[in-house]
C-alpha atoms as a PDB file:
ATOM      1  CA  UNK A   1       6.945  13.016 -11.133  1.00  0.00           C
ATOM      2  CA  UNK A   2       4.137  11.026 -12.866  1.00  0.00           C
ATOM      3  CA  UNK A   3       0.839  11.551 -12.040  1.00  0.00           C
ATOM      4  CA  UNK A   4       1.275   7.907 -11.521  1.00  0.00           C
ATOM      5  CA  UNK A   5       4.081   7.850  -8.812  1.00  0.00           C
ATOM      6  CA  UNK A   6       1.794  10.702  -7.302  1.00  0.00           C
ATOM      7  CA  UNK A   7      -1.002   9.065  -6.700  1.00  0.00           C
ATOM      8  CA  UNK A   8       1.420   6.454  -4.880  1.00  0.00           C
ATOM      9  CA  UNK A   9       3.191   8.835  -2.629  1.00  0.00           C
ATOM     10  CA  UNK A  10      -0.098  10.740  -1.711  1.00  0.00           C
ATOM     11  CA  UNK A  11      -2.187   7.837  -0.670  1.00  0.00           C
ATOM     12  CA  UNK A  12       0.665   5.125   0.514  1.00  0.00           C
ATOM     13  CA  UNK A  13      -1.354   2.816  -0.699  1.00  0.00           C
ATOM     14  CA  UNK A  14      -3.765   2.535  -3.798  1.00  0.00           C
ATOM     15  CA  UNK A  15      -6.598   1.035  -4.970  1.00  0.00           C
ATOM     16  CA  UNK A  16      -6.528   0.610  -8.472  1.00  0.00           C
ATOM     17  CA  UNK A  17     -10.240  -0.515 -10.326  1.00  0.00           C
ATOM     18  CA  UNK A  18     -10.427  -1.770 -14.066  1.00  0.00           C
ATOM     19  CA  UNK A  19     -13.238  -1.960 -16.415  1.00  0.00           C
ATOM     20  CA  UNK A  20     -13.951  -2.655 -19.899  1.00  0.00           C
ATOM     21  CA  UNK A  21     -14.175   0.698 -21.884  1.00  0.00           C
ATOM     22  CA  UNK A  22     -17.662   0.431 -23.537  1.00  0.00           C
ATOM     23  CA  UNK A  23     -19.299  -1.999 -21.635  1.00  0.00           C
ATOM     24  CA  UNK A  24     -21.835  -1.906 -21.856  1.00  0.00           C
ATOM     25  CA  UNK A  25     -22.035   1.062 -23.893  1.00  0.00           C
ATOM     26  CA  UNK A  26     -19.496   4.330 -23.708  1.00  0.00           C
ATOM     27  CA  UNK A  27     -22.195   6.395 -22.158  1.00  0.00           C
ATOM     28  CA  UNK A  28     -21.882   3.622 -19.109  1.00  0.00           C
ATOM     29  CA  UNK A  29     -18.336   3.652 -19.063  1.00  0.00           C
ATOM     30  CA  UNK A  30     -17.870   7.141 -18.933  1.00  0.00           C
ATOM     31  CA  UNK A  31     -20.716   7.256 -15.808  1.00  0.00           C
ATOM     32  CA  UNK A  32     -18.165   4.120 -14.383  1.00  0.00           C
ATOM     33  CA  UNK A  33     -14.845   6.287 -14.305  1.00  0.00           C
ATOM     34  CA  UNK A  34     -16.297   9.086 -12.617  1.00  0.00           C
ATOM     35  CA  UNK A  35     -18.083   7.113 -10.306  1.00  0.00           C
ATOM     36  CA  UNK A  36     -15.011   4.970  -9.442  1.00  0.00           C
ATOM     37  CA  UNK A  37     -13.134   8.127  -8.917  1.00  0.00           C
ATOM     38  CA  UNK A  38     -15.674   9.888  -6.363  1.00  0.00           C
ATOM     39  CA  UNK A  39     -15.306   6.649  -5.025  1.00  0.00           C
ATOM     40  CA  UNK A  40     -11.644   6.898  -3.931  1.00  0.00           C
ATOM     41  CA  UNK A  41     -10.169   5.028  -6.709  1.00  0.00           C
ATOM     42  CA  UNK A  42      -6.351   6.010  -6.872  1.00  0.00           C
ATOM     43  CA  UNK A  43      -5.921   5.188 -10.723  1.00  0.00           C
ATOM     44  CA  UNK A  44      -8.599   3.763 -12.945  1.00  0.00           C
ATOM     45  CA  UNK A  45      -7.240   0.931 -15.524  1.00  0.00           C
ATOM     46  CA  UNK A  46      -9.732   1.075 -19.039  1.00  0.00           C
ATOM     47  CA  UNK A  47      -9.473  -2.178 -20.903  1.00  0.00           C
ATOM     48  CA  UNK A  48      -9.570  -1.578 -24.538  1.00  0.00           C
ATOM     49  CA  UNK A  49     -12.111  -4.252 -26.165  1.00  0.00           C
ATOM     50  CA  UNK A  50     -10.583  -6.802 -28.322  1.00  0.00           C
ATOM     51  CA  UNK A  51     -11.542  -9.911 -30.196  1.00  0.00           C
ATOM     52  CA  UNK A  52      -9.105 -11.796 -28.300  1.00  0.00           C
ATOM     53  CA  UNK A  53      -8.200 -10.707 -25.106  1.00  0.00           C
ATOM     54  CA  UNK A  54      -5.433 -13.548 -24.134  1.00  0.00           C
ATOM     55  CA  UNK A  55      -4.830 -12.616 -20.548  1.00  0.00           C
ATOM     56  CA  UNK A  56      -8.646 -12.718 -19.663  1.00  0.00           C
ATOM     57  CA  UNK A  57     -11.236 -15.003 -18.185  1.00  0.00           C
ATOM     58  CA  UNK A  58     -14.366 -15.628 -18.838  1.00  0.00           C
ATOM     59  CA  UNK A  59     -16.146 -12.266 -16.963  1.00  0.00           C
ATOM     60  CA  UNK A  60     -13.889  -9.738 -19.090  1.00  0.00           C
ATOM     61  CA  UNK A  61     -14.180 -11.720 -21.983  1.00  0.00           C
ATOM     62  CA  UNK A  62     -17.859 -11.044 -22.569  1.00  0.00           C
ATOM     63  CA  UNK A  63     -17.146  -7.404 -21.312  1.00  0.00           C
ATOM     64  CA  UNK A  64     -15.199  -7.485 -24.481  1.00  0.00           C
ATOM     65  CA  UNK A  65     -17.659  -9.109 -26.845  1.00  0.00           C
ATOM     66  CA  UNK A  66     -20.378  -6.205 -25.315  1.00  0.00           C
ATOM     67  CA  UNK A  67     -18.623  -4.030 -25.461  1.00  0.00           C
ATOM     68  CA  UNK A  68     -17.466  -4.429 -29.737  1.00  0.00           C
ATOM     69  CA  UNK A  69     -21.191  -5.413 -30.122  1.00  0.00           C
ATOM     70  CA  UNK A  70     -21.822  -1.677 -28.790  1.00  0.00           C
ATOM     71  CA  UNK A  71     -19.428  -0.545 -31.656  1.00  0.00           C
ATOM     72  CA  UNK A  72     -16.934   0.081 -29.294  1.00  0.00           C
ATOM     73  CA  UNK A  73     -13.618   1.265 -31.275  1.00  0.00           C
ATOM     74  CA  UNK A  74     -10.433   2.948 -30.160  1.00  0.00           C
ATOM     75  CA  UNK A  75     -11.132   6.501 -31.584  1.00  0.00           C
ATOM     76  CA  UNK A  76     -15.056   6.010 -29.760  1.00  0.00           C
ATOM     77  CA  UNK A  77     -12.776   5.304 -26.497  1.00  0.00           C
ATOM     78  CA  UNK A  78     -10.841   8.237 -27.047  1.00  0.00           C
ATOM     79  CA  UNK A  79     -13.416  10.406 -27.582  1.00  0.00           C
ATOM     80  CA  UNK A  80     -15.296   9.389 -24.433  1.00  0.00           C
ATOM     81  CA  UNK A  81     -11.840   9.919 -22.234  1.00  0.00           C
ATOM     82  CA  UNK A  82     -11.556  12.850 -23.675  1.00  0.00           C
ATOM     83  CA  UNK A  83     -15.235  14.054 -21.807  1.00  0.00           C
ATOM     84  CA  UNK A  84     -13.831  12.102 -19.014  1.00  0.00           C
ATOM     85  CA  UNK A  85     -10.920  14.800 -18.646  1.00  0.00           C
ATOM     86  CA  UNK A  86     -13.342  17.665 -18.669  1.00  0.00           C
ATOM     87  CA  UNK A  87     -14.502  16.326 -15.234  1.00  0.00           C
ATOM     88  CA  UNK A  88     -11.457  14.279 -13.456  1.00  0.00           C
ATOM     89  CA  UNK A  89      -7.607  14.148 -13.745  1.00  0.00           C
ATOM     90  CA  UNK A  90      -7.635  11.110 -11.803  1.00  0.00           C
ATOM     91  CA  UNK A  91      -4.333   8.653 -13.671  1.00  0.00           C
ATOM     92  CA  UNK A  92      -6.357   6.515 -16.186  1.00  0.00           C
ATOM     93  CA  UNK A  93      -4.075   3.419 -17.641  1.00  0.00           C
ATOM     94  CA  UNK A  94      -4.988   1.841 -20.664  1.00  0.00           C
ATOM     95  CA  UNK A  95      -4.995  -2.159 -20.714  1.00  0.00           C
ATOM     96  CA  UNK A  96      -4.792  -3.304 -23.952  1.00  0.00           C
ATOM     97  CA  UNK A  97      -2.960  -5.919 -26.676  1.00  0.00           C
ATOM     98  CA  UNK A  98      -0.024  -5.045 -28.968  1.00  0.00           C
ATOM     99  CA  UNK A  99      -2.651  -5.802 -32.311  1.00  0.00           C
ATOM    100  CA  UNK A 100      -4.455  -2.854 -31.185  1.00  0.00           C
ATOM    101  CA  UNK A 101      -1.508  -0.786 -31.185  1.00  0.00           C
ATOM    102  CA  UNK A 102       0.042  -1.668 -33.663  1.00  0.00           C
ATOM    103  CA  UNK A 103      -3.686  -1.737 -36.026  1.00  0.00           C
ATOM    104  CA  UNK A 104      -3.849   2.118 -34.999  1.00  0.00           C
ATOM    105  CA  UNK A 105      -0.279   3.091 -35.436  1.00  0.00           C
ATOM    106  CA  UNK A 106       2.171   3.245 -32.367  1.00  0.00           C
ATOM    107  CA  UNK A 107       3.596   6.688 -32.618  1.00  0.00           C
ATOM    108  CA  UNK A 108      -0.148   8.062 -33.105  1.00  0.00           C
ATOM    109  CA  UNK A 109      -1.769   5.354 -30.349  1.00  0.00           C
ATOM    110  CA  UNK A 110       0.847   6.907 -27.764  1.00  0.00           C
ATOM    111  CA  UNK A 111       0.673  10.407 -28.969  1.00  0.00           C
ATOM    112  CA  UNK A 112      -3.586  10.232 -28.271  1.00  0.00           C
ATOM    113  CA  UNK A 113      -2.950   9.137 -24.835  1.00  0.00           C
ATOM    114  CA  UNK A 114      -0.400  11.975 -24.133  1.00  0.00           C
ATOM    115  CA  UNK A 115      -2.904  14.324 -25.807  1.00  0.00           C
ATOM    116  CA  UNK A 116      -6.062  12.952 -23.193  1.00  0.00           C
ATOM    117  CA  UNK A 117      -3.101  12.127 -20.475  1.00  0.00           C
ATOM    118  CA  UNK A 118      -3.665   8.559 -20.369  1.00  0.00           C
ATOM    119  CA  UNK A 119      -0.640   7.852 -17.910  1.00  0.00           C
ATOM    120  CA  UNK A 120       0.284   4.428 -18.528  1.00  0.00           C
ATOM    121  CA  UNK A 121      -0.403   1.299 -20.915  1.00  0.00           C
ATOM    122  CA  UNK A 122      -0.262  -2.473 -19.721  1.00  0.00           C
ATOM    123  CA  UNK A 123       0.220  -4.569 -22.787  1.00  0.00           C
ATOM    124  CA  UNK A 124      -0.322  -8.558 -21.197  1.00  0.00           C
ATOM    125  CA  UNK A 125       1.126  -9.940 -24.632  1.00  0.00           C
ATOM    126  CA  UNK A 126       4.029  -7.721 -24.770  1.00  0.00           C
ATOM    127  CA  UNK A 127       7.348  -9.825 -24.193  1.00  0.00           C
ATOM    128  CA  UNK A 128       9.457  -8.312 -22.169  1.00  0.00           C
ATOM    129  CA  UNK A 129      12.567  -9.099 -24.985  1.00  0.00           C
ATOM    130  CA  UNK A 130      10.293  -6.917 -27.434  1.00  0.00           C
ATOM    131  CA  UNK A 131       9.447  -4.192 -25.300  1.00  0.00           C
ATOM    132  CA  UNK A 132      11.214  -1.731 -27.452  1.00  0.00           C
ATOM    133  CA  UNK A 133       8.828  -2.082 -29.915  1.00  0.00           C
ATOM    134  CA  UNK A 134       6.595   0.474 -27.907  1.00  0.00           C
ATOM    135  CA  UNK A 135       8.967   1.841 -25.726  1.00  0.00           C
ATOM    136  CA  UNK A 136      11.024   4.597 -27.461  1.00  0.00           C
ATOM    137  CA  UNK A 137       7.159   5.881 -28.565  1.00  0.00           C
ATOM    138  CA  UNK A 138       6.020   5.644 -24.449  1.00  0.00           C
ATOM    139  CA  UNK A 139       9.074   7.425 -23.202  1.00  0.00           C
ATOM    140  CA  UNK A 140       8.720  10.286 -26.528  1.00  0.00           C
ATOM    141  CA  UNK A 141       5.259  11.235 -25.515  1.00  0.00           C
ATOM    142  CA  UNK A 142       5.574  10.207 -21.335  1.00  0.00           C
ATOM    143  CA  UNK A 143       3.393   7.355 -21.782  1.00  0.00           C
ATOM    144  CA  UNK A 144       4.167   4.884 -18.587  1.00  0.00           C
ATOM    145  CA  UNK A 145       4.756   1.254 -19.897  1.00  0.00           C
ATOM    146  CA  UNK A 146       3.974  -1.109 -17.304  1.00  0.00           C
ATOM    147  CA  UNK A 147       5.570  -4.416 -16.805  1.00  0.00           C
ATOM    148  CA  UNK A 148       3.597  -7.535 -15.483  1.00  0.00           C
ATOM    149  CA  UNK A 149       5.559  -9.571 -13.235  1.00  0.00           C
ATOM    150  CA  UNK A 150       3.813 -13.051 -12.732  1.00  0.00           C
ATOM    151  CA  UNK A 151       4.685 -16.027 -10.249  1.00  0.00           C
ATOM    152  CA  UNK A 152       6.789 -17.779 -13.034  1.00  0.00           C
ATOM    153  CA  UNK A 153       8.782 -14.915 -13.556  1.00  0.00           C
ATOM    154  CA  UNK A 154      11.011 -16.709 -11.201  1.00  0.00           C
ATOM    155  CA  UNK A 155      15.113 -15.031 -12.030  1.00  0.00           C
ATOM    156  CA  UNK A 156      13.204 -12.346 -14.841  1.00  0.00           C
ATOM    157  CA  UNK A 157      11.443 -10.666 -11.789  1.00  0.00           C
ATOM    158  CA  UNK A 158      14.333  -8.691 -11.023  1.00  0.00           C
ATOM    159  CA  UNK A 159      15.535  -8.119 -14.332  1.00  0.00           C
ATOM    160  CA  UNK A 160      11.720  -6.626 -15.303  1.00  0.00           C
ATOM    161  CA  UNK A 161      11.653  -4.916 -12.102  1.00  0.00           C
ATOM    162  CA  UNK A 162      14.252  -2.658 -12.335  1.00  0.00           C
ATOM    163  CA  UNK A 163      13.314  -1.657 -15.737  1.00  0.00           C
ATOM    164  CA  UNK A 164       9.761  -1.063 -14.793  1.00  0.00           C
ATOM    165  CA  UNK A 165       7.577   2.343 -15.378  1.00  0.00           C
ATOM    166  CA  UNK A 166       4.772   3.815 -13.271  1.00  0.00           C
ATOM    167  CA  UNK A 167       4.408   0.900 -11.126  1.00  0.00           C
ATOM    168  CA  UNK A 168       4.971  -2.962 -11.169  1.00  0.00           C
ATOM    169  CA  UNK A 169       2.021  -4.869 -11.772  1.00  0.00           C
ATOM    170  CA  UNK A 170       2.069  -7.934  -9.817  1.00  0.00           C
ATOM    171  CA  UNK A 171      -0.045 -11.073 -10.827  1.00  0.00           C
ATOM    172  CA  UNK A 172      -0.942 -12.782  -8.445  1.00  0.00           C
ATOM    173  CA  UNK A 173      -2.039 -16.277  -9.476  1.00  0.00           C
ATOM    174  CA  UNK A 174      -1.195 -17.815 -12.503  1.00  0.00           C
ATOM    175  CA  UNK A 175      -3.576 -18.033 -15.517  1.00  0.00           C
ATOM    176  CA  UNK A 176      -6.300 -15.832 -16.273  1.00  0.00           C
ATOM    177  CA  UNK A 177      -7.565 -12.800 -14.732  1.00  0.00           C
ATOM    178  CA  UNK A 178     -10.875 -13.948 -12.607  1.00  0.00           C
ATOM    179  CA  UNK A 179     -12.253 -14.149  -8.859  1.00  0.00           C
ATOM    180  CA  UNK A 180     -10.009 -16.639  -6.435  1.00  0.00           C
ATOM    181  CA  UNK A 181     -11.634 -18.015  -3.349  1.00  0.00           C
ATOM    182  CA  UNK A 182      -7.531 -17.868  -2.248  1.00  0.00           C
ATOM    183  CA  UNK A 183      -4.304 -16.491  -3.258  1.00  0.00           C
ATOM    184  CA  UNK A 184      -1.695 -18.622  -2.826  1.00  0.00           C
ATOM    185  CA  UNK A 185       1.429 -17.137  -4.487  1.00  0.00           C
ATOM    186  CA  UNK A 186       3.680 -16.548  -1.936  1.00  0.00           C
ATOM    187  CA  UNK A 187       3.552 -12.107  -3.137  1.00  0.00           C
ATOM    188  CA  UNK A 188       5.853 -10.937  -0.134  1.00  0.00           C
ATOM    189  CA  UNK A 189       8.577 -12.803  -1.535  1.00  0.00           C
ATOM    190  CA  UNK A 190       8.066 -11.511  -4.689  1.00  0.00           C
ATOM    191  CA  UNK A 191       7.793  -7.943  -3.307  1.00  0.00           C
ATOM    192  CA  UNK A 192      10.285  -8.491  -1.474  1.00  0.00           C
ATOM    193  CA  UNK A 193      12.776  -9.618  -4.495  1.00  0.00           C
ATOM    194  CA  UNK A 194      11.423  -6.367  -6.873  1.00  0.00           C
ATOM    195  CA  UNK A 195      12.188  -3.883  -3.625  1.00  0.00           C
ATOM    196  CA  UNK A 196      15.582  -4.984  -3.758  1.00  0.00           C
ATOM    197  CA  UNK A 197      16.171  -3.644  -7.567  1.00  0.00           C
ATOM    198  CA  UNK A 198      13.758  -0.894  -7.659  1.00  0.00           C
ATOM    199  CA  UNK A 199      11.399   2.103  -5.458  1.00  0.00           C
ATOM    200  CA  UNK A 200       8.674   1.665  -8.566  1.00  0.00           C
ATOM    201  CA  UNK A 201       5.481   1.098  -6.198  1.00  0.00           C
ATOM    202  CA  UNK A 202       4.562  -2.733  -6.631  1.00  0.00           C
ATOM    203  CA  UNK A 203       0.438  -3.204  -7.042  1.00  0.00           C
ATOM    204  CA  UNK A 204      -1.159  -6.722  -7.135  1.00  0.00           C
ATOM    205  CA  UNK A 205      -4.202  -7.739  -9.435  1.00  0.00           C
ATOM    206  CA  UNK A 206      -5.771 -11.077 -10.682  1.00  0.00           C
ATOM    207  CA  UNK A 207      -7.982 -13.034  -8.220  1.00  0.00           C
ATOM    208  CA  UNK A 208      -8.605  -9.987  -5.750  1.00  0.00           C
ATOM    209  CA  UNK A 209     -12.577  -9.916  -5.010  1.00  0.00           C
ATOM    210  CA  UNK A 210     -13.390  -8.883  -1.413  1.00  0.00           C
ATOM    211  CA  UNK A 211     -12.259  -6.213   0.856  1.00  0.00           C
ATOM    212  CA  UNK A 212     -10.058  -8.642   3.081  1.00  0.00           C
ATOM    213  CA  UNK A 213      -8.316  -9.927   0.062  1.00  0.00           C
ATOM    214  CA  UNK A 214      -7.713  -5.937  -0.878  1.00  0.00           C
ATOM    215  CA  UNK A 215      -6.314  -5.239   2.658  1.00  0.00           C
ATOM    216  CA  UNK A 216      -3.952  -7.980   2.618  1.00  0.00           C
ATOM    217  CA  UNK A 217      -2.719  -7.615  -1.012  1.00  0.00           C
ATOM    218  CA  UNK A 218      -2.137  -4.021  -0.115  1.00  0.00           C
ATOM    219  CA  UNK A 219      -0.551  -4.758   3.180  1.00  0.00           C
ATOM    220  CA  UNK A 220       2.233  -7.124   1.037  1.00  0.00           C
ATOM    221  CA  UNK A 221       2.895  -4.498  -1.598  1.00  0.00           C
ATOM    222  CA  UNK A 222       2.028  -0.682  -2.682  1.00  0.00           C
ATOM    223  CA  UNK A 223      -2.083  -1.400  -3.703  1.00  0.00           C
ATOM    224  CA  UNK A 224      -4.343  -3.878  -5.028  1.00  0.00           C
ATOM    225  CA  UNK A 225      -5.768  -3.669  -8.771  1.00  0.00           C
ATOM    226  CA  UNK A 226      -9.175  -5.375  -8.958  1.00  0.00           C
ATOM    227  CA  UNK A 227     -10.961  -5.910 -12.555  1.00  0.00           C
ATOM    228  CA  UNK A 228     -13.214  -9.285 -12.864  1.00  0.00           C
ATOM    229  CA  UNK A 229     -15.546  -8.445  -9.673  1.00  0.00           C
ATOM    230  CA  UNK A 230     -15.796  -5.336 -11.145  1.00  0.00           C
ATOM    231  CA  UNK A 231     -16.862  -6.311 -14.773  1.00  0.00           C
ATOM    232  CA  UNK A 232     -19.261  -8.741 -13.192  1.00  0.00           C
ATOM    233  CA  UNK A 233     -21.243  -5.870 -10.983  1.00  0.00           C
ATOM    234  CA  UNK A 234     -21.255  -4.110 -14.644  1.00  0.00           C
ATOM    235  CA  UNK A 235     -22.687  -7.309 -16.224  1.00  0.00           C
ATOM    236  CA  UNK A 236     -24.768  -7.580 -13.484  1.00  0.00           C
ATOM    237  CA  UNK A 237     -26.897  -4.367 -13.637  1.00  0.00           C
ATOM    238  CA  UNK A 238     -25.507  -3.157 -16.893  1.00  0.00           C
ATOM    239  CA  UNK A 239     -26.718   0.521 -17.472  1.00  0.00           C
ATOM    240  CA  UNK A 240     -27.860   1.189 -14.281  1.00  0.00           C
ATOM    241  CA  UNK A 241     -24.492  -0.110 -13.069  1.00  0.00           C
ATOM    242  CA  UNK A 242     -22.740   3.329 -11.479  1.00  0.00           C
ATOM    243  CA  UNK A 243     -24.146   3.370  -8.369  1.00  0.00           C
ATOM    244  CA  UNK A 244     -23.308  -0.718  -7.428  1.00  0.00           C
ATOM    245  CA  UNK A 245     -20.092  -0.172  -8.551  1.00  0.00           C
ATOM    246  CA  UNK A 246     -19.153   3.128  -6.742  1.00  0.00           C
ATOM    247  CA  UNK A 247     -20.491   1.260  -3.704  1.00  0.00           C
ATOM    248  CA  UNK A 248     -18.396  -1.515  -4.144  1.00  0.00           C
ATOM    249  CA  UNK A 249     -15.169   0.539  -5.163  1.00  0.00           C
ATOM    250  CA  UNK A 250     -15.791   2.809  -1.202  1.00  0.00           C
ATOM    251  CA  UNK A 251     -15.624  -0.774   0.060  1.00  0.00           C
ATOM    252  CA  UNK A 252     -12.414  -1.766  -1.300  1.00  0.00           C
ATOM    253  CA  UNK A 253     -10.502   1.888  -0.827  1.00  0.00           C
ATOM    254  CA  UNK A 254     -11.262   1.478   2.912  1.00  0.00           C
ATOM    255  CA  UNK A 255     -10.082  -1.922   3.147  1.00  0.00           C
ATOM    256  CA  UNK A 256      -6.822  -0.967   0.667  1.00  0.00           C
ATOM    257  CA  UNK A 257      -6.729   2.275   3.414  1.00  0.00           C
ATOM    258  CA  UNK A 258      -6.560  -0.185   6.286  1.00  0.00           C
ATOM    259  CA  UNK A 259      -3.336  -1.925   5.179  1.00  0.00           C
END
């Protein structure tokens, strides 16, 4: 079993965090992941900064532009997870673009995240029709490749369910990641629909902000994934940013605990 699907059957439900890898600076985001994880945090997504990150608002977008102004690259990222891992093993996924992949060579990209046991990738401008292009390298070195399933998935939510990895990333309002005031997507039917093809645990991201909107995301599926309020603590109080954030993060795992 995945370290993944562990972390899923040990805590019921998870609370997944995401931040910008090198934002502000590496040293930052290497204080972030261990804070997050003496925090509770159940798996820790790492975005990987690029010049255009499609999926993204407005908060992760500057994360990006610090954190490539910091000289930021994918080798510098690997490196710092790779200090990360003398400390934690708690599942790290990579969020990233296919250009960066494909820029530093699949087979090697995937072989560097076995090698640090980075646990799963989320690639936003992946279709799912071209999915092989990474696949055969994620299932050669155990790389999870996780599937987005959005509210226009509509009759392709089963058919990306049941082929899912690690767990189902659900989003849960449409157009770019970024704080919601409400979530309006009906998610139980959608968790509902995915259950019916699949046992991969189901976890819902985009929009989630506050502790209430963590406990009832969490109460409709498997966990809640929570990025933007994140990145804007970081932005916020930039190096001095660990302690706000592990604060926030004890928050969320309680409410995410609750459901």
């Amino acid at each position: 079993m995945s370290k993944i699907r562990q972390a899923f059957k040990n805590k019921k439900k998870c609370f997944i965090p995401f931040i910008t890898g090198g934002d502000p600076n590496l040293e930052v985001s290497k204080e972030l992941i261990l804070a997050m994880a003496a925090a509770g945090a159940d798996i820790i997504e790492i975005g990987i900064p690029f010049s255009d990150p499609v999926a993204e608002g407005e908060v992760i977008q500057r994360a990006n532009v610090r954190a490539l102004n910091a000289g930021t690259s994918t080798d510098k990222l690997f490196d710092m997870l790779a200090e990360v891992r003398n400390v934690t093993q708690v599942p790290l996924v990579f969020l990233t673009y296919v250009n960066p992949i494909f820029i530093y060579g699949t087979e090697r990209f995937m072989e560097k995240c076995r090698q640090l046991e980075i646990d799963g990738v989320i690639v936003p401008d992946l279709p799912y029709e071209e999915k092989n292009e990474l696949l055969s390298n994620c299932r050669k070195y155990d790389v999870d490749l996780i599937s987005l399933i959005a509210p226009t998935s509509d009759d392709r939510i089963q058919m990306i369910a049941r082929e899912g990895m690690g767990y189902i990333y659900v989003v849960s309002s449409l157009g770019v990641t970024g704080i919601r005031s409400n979530i309006t997507t009906d998610i139980g039917a959608i968790v509902k629909r995915i259950r019916e093809v699949t046992d991969n645990p189901v976890a819902v991201g985009f929009g989630i902000a506050t502790p209430e909107q963590a406990e009832k995301m969490a109460g409709l599926s498997d966990g809640a994934i929570v990025g933007s309020a994140i990145v804007k603590i970081v932005e916020q109080y930039g190096k001095d940013a660990a302690g706000p954030v592990k604060k926030y993060v004890e928050e969320m795992v309680a409410a995410v605990r609750k459901a």
